[in-house]
Protein backbone atom coordinates (compact mmCIF):
# COMPACT_ATOMS: atom_id res chain seq x y z
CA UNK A 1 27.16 16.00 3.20
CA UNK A 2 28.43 16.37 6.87
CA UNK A 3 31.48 14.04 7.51
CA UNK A 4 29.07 12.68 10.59
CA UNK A 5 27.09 11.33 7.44
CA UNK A 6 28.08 8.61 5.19
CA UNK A 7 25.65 6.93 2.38
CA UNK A 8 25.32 2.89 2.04
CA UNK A 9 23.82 1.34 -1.34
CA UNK A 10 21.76 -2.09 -0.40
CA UNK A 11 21.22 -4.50 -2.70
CA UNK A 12 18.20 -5.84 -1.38
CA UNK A 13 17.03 -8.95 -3.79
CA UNK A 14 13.37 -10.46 -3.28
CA UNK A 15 10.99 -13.32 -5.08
CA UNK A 16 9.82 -10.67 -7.17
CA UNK A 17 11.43 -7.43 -7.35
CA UNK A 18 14.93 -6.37 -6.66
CA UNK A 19 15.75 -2.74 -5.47
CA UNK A 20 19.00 -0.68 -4.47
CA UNK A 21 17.97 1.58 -1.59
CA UNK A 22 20.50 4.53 -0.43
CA UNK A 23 20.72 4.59 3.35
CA UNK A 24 22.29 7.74 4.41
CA UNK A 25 23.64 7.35 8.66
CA UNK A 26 24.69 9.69 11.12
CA UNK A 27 24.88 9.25 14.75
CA UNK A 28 21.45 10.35 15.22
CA UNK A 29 20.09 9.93 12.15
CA UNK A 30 18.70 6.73 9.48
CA UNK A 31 17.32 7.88 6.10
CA UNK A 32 16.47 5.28 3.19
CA UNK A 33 15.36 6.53 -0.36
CA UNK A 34 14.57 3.89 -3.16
CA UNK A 35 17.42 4.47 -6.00
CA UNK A 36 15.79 1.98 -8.22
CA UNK A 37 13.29 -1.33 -8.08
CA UNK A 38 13.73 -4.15 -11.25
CA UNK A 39 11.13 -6.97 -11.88
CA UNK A 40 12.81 -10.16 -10.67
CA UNK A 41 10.47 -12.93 -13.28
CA UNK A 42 11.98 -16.39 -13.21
CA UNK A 43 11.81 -18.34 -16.54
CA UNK A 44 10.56 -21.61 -16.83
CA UNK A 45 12.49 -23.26 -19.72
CA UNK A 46 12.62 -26.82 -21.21
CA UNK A 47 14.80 -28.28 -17.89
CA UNK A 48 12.63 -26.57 -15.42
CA UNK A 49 12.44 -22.94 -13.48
CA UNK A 50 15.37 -20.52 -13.49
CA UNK A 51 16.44 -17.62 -12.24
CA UNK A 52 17.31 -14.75 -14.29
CA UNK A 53 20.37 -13.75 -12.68
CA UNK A 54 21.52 -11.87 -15.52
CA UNK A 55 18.66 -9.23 -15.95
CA UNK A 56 18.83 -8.81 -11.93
CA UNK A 57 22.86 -8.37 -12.26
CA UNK A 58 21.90 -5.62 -15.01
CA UNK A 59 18.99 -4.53 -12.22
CA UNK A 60 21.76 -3.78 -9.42
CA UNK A 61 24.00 -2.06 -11.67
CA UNK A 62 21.47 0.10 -13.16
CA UNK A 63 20.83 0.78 -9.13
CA UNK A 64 24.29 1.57 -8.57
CA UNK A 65 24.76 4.05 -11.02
CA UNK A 66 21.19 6.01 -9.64
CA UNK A 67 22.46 6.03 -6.23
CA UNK A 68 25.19 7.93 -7.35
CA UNK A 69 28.22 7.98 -4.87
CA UNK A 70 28.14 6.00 -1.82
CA UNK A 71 30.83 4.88 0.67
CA UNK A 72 29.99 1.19 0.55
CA UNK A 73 27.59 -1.27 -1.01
CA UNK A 74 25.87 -4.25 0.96
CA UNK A 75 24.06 -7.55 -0.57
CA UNK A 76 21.07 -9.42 0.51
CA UNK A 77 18.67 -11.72 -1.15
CA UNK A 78 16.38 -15.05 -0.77
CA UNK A 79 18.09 -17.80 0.58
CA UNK A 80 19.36 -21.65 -0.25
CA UNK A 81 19.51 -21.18 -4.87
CA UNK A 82 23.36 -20.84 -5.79
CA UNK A 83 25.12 -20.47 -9.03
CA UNK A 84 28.02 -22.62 -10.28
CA UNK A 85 31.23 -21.52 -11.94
CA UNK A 86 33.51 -23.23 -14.04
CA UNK A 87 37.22 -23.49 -13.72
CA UNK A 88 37.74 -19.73 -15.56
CA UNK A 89 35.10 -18.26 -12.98
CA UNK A 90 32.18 -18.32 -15.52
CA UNK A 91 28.78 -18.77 -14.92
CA UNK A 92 27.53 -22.56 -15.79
CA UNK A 93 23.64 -21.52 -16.13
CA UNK A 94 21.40 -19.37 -15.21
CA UNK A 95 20.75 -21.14 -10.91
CA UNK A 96 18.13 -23.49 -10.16
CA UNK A 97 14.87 -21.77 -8.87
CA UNK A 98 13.99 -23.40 -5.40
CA UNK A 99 10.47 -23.78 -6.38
CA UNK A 100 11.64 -26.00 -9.60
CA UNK A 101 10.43 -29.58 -9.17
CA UNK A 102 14.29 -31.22 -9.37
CA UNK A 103 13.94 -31.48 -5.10
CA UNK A 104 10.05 -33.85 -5.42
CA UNK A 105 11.32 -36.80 -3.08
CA UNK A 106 14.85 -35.94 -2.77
CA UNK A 107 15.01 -35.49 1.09
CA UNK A 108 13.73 -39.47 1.35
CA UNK A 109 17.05 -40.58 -0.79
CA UNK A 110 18.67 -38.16 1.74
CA UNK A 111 17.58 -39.66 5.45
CA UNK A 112 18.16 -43.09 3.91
CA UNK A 113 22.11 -41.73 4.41
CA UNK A 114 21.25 -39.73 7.11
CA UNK A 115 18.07 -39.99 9.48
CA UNK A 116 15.99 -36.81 9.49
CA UNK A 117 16.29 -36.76 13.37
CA UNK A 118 19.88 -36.70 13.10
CA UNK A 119 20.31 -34.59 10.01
CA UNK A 120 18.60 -31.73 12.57
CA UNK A 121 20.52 -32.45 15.25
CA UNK A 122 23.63 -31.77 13.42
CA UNK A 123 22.38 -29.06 11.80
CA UNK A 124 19.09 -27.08 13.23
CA UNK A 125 17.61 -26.65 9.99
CA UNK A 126 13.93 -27.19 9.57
CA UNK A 127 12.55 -29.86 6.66
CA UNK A 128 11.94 -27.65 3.69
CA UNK A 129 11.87 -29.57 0.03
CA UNK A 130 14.38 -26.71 -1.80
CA UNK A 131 17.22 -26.39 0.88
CA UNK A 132 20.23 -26.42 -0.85
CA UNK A 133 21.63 -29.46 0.64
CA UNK A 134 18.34 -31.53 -1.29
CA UNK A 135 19.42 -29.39 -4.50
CA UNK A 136 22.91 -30.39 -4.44
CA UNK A 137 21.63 -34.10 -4.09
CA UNK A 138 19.55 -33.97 -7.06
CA UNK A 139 22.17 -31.91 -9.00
CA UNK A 140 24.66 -34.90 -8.67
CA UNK A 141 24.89 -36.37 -12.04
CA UNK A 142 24.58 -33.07 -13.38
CA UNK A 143 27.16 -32.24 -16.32
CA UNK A 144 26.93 -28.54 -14.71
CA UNK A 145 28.13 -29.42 -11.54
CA UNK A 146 30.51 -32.18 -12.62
CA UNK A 147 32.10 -28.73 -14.20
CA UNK A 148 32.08 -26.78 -11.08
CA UNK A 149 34.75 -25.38 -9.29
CA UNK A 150 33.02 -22.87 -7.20
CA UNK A 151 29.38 -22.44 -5.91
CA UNK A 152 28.44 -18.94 -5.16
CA UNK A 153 24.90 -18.34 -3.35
CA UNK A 154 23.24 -16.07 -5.32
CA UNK A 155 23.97 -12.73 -3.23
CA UNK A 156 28.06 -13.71 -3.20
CA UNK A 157 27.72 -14.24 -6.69
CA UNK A 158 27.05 -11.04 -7.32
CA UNK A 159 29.55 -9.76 -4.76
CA UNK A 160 31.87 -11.75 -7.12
CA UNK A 161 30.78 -10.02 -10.42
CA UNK A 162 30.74 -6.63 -8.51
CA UNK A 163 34.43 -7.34 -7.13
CA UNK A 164 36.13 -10.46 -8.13
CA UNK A 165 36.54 -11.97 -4.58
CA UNK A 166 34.20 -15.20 -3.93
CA UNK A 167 33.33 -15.57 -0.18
CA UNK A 168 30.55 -17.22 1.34
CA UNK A 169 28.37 -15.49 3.61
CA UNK A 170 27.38 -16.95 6.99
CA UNK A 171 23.46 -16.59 7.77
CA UNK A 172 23.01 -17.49 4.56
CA UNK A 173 25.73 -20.84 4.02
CA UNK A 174 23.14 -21.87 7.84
CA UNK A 175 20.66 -22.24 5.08
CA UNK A 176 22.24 -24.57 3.13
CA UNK A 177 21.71 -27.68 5.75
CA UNK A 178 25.48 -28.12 5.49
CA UNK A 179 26.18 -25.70 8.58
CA UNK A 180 26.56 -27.19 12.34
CA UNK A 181 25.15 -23.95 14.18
CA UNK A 182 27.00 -24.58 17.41
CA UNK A 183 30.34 -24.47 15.87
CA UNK A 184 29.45 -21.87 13.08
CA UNK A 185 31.07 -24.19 10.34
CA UNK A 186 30.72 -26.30 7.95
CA UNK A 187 30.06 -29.82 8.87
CA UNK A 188 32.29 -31.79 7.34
CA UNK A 189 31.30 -35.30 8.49
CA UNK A 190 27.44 -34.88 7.23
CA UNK A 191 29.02 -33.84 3.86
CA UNK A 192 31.24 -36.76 3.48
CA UNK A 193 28.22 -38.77 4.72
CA UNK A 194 26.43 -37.44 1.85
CA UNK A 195 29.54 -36.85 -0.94
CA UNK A 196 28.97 -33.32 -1.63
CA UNK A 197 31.92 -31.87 -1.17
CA UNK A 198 32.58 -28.53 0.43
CA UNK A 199 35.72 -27.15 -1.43
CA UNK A 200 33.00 -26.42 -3.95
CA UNK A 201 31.94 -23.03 -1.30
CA UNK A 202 34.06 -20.28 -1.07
CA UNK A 203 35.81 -19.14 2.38
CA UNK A 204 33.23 -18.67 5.00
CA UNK A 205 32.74 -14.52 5.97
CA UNK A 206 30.81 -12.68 8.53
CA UNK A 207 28.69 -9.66 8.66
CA UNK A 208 30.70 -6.72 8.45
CA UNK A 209 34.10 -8.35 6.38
CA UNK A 210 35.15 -6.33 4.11
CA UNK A 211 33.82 -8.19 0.48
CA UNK A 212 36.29 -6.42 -2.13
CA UNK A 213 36.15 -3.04 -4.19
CA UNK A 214 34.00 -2.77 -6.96
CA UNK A 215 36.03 -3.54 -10.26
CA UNK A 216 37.32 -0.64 -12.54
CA UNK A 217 34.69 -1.91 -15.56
CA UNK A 218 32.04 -1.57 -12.54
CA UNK A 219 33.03 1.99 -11.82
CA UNK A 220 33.12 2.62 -15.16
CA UNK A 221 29.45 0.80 -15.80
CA UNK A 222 28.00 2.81 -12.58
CA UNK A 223 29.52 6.20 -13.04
CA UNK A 224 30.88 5.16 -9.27
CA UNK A 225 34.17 7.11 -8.35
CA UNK A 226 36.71 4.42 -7.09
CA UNK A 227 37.65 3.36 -4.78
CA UNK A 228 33.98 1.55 -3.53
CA UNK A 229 33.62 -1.34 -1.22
CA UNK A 230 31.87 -3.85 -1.18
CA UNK A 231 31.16 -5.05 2.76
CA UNK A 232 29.43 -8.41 3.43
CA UNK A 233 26.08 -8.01 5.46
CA UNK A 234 23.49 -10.32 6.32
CA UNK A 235 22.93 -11.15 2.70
CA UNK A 236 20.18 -13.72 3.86
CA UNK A 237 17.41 -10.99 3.72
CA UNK A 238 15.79 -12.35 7.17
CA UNK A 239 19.17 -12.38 8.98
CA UNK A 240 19.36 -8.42 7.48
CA UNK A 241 14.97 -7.81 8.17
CA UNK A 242 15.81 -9.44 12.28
CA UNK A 243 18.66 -6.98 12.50
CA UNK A 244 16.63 -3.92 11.91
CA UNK A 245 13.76 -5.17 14.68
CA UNK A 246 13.55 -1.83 16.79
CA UNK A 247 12.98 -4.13 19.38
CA UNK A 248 13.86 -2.84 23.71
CA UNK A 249 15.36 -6.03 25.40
CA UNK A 250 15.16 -9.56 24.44
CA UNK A 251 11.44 -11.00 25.29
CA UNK A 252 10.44 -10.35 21.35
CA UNK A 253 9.11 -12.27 18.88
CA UNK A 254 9.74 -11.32 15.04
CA UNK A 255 7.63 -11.80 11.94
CA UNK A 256 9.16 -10.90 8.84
CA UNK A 257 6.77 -10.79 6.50
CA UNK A 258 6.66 -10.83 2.61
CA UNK A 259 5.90 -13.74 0.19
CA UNK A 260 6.68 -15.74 3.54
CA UNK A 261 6.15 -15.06 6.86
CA UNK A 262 9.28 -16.15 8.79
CA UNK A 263 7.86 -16.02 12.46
CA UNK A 264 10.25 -16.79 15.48
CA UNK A 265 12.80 -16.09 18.58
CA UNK A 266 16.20 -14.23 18.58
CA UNK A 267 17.85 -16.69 20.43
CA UNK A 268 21.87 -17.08 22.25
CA UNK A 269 21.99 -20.82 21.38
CA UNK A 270 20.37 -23.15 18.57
CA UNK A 271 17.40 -25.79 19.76
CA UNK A 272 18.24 -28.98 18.57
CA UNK A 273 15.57 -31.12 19.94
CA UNK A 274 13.93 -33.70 18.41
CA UNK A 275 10.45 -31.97 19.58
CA UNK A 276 12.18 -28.87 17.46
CA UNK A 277 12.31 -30.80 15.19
CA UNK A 278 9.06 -32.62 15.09
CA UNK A 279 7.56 -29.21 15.04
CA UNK A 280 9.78 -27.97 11.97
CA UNK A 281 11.78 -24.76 13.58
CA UNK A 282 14.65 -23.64 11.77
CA UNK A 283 18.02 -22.83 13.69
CA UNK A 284 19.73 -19.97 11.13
CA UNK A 285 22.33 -17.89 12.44
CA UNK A 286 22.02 -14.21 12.61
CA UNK A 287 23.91 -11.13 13.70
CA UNK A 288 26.86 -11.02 16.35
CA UNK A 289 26.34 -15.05 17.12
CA UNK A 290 23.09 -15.06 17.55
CA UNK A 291 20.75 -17.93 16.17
CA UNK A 292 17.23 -17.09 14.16
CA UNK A 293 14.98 -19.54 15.62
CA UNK A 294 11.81 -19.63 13.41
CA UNK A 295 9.26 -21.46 11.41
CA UNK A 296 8.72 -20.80 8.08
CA UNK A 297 4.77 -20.30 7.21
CA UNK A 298 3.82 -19.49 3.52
CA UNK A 299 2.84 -16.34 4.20
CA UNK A 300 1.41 -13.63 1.45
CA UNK A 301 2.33 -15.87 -1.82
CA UNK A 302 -1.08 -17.21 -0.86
CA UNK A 303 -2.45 -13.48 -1.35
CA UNK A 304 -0.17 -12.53 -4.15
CA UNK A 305 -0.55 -15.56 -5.97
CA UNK A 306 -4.40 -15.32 -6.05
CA UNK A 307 -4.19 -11.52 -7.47
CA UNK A 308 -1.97 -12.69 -9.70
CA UNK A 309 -5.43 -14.88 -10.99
CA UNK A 310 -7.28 -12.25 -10.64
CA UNK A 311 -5.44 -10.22 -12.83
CA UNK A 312 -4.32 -7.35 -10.39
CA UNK A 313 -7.37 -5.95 -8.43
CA UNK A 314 -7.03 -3.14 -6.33
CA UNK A 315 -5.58 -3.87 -3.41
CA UNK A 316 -7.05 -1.83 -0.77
CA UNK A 317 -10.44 -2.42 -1.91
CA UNK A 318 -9.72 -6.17 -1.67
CA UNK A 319 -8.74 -5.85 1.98
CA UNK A 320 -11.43 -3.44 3.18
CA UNK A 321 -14.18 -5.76 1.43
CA UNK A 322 -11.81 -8.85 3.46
CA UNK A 323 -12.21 -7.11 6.92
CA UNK A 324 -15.97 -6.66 6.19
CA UNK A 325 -15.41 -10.63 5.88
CA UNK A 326 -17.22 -12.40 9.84
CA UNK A 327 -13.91 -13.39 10.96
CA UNK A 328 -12.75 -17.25 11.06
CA UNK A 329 -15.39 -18.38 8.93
CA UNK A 330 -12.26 -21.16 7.40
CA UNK A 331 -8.71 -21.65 7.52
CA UNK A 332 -6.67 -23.54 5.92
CA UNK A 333 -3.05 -24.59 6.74
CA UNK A 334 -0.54 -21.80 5.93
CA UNK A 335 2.56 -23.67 5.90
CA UNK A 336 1.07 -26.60 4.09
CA UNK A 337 3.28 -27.59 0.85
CA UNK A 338 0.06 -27.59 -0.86
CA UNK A 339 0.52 -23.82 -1.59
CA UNK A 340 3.90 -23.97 -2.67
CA UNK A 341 4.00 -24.22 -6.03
CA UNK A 342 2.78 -21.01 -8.32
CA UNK A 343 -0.64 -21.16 -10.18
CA UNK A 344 -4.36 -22.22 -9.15
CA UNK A 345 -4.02 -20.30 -5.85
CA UNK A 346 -7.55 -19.31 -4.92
CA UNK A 347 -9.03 -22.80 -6.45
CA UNK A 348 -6.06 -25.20 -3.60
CA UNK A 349 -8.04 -22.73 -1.05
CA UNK A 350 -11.52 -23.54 -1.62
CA UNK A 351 -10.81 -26.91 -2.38
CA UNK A 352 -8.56 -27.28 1.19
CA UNK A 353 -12.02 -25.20 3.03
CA UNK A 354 -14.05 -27.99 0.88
CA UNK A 355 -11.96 -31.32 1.83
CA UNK A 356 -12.14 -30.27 5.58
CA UNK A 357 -15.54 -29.69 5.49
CA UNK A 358 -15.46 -25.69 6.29
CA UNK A 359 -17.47 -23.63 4.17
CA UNK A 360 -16.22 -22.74 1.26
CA UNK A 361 -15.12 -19.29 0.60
CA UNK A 362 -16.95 -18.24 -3.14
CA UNK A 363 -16.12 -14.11 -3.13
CA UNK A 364 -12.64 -12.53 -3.86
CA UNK A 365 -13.23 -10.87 -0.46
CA UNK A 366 -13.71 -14.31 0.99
CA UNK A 367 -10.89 -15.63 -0.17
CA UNK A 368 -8.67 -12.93 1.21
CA UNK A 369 -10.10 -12.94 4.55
CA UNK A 370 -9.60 -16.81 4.96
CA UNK A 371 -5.73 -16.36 3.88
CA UNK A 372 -5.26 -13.33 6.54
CA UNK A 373 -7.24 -15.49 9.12
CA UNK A 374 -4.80 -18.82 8.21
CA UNK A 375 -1.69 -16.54 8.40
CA UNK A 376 -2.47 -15.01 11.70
CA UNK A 377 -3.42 -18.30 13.13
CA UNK A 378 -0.04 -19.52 11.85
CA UNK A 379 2.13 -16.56 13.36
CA UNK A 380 0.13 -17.10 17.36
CA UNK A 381 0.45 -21.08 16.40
CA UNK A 382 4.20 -20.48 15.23
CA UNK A 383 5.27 -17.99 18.47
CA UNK A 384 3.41 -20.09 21.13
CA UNK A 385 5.20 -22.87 20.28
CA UNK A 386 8.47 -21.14 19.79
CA UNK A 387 8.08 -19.84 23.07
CA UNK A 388 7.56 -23.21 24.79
CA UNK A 389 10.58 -24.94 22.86
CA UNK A 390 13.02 -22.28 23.45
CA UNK A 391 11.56 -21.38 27.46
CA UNK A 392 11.77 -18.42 26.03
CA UNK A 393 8.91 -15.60 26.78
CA UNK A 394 7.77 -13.28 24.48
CA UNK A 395 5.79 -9.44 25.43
CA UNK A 396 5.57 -8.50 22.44
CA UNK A 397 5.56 -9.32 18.21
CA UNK A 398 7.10 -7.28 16.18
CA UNK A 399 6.11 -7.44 12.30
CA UNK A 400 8.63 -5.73 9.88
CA UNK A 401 8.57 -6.54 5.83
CA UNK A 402 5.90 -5.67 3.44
CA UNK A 403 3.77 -7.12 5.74
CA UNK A 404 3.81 -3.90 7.78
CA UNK A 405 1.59 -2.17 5.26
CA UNK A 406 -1.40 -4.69 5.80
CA UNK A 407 -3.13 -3.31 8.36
CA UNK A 408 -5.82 -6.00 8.94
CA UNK A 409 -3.09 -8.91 8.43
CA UNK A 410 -0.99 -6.85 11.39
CA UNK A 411 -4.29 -6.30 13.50
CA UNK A 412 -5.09 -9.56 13.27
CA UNK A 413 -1.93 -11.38 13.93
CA UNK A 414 -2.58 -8.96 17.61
CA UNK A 415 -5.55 -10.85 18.40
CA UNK A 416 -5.06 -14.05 17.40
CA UNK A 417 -1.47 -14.10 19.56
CA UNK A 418 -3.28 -12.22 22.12
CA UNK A 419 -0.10 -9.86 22.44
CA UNK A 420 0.84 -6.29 21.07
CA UNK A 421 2.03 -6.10 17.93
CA UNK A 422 4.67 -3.33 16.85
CA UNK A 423 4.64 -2.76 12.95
CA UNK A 424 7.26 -1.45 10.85
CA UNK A 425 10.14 -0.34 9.71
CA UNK A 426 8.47 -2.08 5.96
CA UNK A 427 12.23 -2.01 4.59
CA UNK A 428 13.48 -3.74 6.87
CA UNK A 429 16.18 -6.15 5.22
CA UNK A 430 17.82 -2.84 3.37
CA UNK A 431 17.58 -0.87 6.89
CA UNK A 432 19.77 -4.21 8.49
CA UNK A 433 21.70 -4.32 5.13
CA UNK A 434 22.40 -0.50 5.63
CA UNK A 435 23.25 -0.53 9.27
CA UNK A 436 25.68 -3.48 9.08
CA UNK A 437 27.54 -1.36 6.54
CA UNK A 438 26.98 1.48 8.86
CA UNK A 439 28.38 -0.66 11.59
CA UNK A 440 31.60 -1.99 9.94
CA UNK A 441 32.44 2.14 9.07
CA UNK A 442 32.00 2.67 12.48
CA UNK A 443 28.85 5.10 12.43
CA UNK A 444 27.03 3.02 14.87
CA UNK A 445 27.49 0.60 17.65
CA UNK A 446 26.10 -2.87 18.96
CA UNK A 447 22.79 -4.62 17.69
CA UNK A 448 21.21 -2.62 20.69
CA UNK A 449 22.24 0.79 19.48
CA UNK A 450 21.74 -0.19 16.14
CA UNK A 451 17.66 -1.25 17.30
CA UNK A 452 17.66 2.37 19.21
CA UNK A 453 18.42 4.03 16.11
CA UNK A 454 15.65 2.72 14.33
CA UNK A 455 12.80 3.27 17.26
CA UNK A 456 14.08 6.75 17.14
CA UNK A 457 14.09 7.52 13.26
CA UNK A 458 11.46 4.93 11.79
CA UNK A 459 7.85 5.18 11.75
CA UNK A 460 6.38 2.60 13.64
CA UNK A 461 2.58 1.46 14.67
CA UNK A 462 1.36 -0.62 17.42
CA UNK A 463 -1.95 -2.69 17.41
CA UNK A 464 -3.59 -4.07 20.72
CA UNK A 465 -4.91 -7.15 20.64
CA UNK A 466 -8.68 -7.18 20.72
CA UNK A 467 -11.88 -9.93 20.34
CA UNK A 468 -12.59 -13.08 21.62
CA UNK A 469 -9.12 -15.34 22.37
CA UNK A 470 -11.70 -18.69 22.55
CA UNK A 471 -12.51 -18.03 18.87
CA UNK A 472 -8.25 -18.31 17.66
CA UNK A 473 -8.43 -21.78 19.94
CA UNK A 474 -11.57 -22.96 18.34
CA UNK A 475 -10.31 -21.99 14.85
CA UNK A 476 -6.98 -23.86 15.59
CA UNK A 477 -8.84 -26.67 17.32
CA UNK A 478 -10.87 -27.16 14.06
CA UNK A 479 -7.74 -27.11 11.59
CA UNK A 480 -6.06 -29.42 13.98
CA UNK A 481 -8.91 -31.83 13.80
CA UNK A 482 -8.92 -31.27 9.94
């Protein structure tokens, strides 16, 4: 391999698959090959749903051992679920899954401390039910975390395994609602305010600090050839998926799209207004200082879940009988907590089409072409109003994720936002989880050069918007009114 040329190993850790992908980076080149892809299947057990963070620790180190060598090894995943360690560094339980029930009116016992309105403007983070901050309230007379020292989210805990130094990552501590995203610390009054107390997280790092080496029973494990580092990247997968937009200048909007659909602004400062916060935007923290202004929308769960029902029909049929679907027909409410929890998926559709009095989608086909409807109508709904809270104009959407392979989900998501839409790269989080590491090694330059690079090398499509704009409004009128 030409000394110009140095290979990356990303971790890259999703709702339901993990996968080490080798990125291999030269000055005018980006290659990413899939080393190897694990099931990730939570458990439910007797105290509720849990994460099986041993079989995906076994997952990444099977991965690291098919890469073969690399010169460094990055670490994203989902955000907000942590695991706890006792005094001796060992793992109390498998960690909480975010969609367990342990956080069902939680966030009431929390604004009677600490009023929503000012609980965002100390923090930026949107109302969701699992953020950690609502986990770590209902984990309080826990015997596990009365027996914590440490609490590692779940990418630095594996960081930890891999190396034996606990840090905690910043994108992803901003989604713990214990970050002030001004500062780019902890805040320390809202957790004394709330008694959760912050010695619990390791230091605070930043994309591109060196994480450790990988232990000698690692290299031994992986067949790696010491010494291997580990460097810190965006290991909240959006903050890594935002950083590999191939996006020219700054009016952009982002969708990153998988089982959610994270749709917002790359933004300079955080918006902490209370009509921010009335419309539920998230202020995360990205790459180089900058803030990930979005919304979170459910996204393609909704799809996944129902061909999960329907035991595993072919896809692309199901999509070419959905765009045979007359468009609009119903929507329902994407980012309605209705859809949050697993099971029944195509029956909470009909039923929302039914209680709003839109007719009620009977066909597979039907059902698909109502979800890609809702989610486009949630991604214009989501970047108009980002726009107007942030006064911050957009040209064009980009859509990166798994997402990217849906063409009628991207096509659509063109008309209803009545802008261009630029798909791809579809690996996004490991190509920002490789270029970070690419970055810190000194390969590649600022978040500008790093979005040249992947114009130049990845394959990307555009989609013009197209239709009737009236129909979007009437559609969006008519959920409104629901």
């Amino acid at each position: 391999m030409s000394e110009h040329v140095k290979s990356f190993a990303a971790v890259d850790l999703g709702a339901s698959s993990g996968r080490v992908m080798v990125g291999r980076v030269g000055p005018e080149s980006l290659e990413l090959t899939e080393a190897h892809r694990f099931p990730n299947r939570p458990v439910r057990v007797p105290e509720g749903l849990r994460w099986d963070i041993l079989s995906l620790y076994a997952g990444v180190l099977d991965g690291l051992r098919a890469a073969g060598q690399v010169d460094s090894v990055g670490i994203d995943s989902w955000a907000v679920d942590y695991g706890l360690l006792d005094a001796d560094g060992a793992l109390l339980g498998n960690p909480v899954h975010y969609r367990d029930a342990r956080t069902e009116g939680v966030a009431e016992k929390v604004w009677a401390t600490v009023p929503a309105a000012e609980l965002y403007a100390a923090t930026g983070l949107q109302y969701a039910p699992f953020n950690t901050l609502y986990q770590l309230t209902a984990a309080r007379s826990t015997a596990q975390l009365a027996a914590a020292e440490r609490l590692l989210l779940v990418p630095d805990l594996l960081a930890y395994w891999l190396t034996g130094v606990a840090g905690t990552e910043i994108t992803n501590a901003s989604t713990t609602q214990l970050i002030d995203p001004r500062t780019r610390d902890w805040s320390h009054d809202l957790a004394d305010r709330l008694g959760i107390d912050l010695t619990l997280f390791a230091p605070l790092r930043q994309p591109g600090d060196p994480a450790g080496l990988l232990l000698p029973r690692v290299l031994e494990e992986t067949g790696l050839r010491g010494p291997v580092p580990v460097t810190t990247v965006g290991s909240h997968d959006t903050a890594s998926a935002v950083a590999a937009v191939p996006a020219a200048g700054q009016r952009f909007a982002y969708i990153c799209t998988g089982t959610w659909s994270l749709a917002g602004l790359e933004l300079e400062r955080p918006v902490l207004t209370e009509a921010s916060r009335a419309a539920n935007f998230t202020n995360e923290l990205g790459l180089d200082g900058t803030v990930r202004y979005l919304r979170n929308i459910m996204g393609l769960w909704l799809l996944q879940e129902c061909v999960r029902e329907w035991r595993q029909p072919d896809l692309g049929e199901l999509l070419r009988a959905a765009a045979e679907v007359p468009a609009l027909r119903s929507v329902v409410d994407a980012g309605d907590a209705t859809f949050l929890a697993p099971g029944r998926m195509p029956d909470r559709i009909t039923d929302a089409c039914r209680e709003s009095g839109q007719p009620v989608p009977e066909s597979r086909a039907e059902i698909t072409r109502c979800i890609l409807d809702s989610l486009a109508l949630a991604h214009r709904r989501a970047i108009r109003e980002a726009e107007a809270l942030a006064d911050h104009p957009v040209d064009v959407v980009h859509i990166v994720g798994g997402g990217t392979r849906n063409e009628l989900l991207c096509q659509l998501t063109a008309d209803a936002c009545g802008l261009p839409v630029v798909a791809g790269p579809a690996e996004a989080a490991a190509l920002g989880n490789v270029l970070v590491q690419a970055r810190a090694h000194g390969l590649v330059g600022d978040r500008t050069s790093m979005r040249r690079l992947l114009a130049r090398t990845q394959p990307l499509r555009r989609y013009e918007p197209r239709g009737d704009a009236a129909a979007w409004r009437a559609a969006q009128d008519r959920l409104t009114r629901g």
